[in-house]
Protein backbone atom coordinates (compact mmCIF):
# COMPACT_ATOMS: atom_id res chain seq x y z
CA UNK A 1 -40.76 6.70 0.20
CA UNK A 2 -38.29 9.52 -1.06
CA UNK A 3 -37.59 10.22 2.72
CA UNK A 4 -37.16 7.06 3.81
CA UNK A 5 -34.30 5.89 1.64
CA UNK A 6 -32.46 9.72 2.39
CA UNK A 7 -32.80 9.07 5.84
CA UNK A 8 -31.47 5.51 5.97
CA UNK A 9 -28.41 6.85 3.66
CA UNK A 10 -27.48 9.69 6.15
CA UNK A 11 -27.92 6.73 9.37
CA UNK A 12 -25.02 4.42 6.89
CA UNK A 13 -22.77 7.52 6.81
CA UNK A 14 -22.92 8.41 10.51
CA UNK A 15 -22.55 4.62 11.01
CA UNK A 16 -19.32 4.51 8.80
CA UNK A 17 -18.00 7.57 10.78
CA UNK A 18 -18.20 6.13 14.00
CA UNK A 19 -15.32 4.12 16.00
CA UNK A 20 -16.49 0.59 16.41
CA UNK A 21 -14.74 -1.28 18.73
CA UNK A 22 -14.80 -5.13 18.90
CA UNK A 23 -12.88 -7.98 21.31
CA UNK A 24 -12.49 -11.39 20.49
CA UNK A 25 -11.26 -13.62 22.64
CA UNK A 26 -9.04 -17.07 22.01
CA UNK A 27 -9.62 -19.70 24.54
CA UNK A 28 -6.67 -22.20 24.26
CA UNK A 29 -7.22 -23.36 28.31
CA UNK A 30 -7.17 -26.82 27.14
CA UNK A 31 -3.86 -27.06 24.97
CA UNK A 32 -2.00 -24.69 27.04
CA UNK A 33 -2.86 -26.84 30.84
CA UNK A 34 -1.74 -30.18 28.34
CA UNK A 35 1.61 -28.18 27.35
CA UNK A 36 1.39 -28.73 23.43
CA UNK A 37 0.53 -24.34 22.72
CA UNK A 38 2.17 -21.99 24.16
CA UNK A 39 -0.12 -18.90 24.34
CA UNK A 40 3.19 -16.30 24.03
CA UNK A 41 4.43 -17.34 21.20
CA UNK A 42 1.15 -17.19 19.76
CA UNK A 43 0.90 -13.24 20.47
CA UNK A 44 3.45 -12.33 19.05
CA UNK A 45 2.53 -14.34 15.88
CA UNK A 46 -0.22 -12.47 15.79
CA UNK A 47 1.45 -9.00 16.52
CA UNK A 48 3.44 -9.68 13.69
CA UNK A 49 1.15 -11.37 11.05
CA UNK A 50 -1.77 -8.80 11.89
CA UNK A 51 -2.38 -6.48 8.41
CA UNK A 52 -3.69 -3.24 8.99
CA UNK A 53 -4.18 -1.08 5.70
CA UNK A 54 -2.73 -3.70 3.75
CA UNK A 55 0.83 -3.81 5.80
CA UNK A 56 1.87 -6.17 8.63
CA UNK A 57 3.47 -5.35 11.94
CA UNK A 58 1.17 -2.07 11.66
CA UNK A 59 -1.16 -2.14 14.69
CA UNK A 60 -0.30 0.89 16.36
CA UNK A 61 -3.40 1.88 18.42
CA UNK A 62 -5.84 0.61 16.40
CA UNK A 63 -5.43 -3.02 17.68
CA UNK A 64 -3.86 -4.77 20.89
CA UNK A 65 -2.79 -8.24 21.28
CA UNK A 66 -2.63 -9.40 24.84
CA UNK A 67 -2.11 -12.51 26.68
CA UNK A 68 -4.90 -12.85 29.70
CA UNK A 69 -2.96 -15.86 31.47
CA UNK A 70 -4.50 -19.10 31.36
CA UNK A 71 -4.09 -19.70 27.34
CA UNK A 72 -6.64 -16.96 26.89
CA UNK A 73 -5.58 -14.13 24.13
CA UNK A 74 -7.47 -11.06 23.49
CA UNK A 75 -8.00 -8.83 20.36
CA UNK A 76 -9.45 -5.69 20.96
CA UNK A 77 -9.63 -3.43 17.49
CA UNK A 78 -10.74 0.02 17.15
CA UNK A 79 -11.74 -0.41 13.89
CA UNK A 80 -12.99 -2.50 11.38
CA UNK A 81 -11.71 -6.42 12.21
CA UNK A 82 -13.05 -9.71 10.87
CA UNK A 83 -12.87 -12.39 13.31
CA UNK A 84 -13.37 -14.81 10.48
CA UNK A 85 -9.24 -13.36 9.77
CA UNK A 86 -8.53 -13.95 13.47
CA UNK A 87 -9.46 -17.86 13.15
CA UNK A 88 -7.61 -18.23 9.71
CA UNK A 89 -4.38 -16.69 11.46
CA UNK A 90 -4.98 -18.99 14.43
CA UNK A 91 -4.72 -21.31 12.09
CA UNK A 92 -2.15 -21.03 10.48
CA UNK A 93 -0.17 -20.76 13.78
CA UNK A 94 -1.69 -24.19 14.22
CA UNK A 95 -0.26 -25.63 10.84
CA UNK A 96 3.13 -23.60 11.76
CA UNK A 97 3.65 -25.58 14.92
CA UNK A 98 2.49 -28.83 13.33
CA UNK A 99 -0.73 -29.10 15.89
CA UNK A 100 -3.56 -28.48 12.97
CA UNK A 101 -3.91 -32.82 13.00
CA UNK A 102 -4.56 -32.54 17.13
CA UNK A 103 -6.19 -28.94 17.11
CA UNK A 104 -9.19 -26.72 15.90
CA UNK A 105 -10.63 -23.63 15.77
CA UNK A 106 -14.28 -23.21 17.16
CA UNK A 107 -16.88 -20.48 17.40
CA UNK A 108 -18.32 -21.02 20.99
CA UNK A 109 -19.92 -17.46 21.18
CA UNK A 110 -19.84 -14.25 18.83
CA UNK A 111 -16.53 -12.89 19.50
CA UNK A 112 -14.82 -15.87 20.87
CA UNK A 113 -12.82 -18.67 19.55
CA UNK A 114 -11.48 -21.61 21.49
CA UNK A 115 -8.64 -24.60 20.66
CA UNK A 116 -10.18 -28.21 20.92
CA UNK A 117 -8.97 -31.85 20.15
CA UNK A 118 -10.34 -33.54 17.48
CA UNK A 119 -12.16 -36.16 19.43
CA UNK A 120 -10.39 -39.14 18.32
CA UNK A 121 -13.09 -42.26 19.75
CA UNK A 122 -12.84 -45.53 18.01
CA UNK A 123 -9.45 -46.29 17.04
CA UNK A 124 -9.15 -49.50 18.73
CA UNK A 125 -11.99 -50.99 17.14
CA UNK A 126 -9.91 -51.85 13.62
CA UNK A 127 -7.66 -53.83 16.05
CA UNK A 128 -10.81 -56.72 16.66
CA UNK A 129 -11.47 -56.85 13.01
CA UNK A 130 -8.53 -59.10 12.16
């Protein structure tokens, strides 16, 4: 039992001293053909906004913003980077540029977000009501 729990503590520190790299992807195809997001403004939001070691503006190598074409923006870090951070930037890009009423932030697939409408079905029914 002893040997066990040593051996799992010296996997956690060679885990911890490894370079992990992860890419997420944004996938704002949708807004971006319909002309309401415009995907370059949004990297450089996010080259800006990005905190590294508790200071903004600091990516350095450690983590690259680029613009794929088609409304699709990549993150790739070299270290330690929380996608969960990634969508709560996105949106507040969103709320910046007054599109969080038409626009959301979805997990499709580990790694990669995408932009979608609300879906907005049924508003003409109150109209036969009166």
């Amino acid at each position: 039992m002893c040997l066990q729990k040593s051996l799992s503590a010296k996997s956690k520190a060679a885990k911890k001293g490894q370079k992990t790299t992860q890419k997420f992807v944004i996938n704002a195809t949708q807004p971006t053909s319909d002309r309401i997001f415009d995907p370059s403004a949004f990297t450089t939001f996010l080259q800006q906004r990005i905190k590294v070691d508790g200071r903004t503006g600091n990516l350095g190598d450690n983590i690259t913003v680029s613009n794929l074409g088609d409304g699709r923006i990549e993150v790739v870090a070299h270290q330690e980077f929380s996608g969960r951070y990634l969508k709560y930037l996105t949106k507040k890009f969103l709320k910046k540029q007054q599109l969080r009423d038409w626009l959301r932030v979805v997990s499709t697939s580990k790694g990669e977000y995408s932009l979608k409408f609300f879906n907005v079905v049924g508003e003409g029914d109150d109209d036969d009501d009166e």
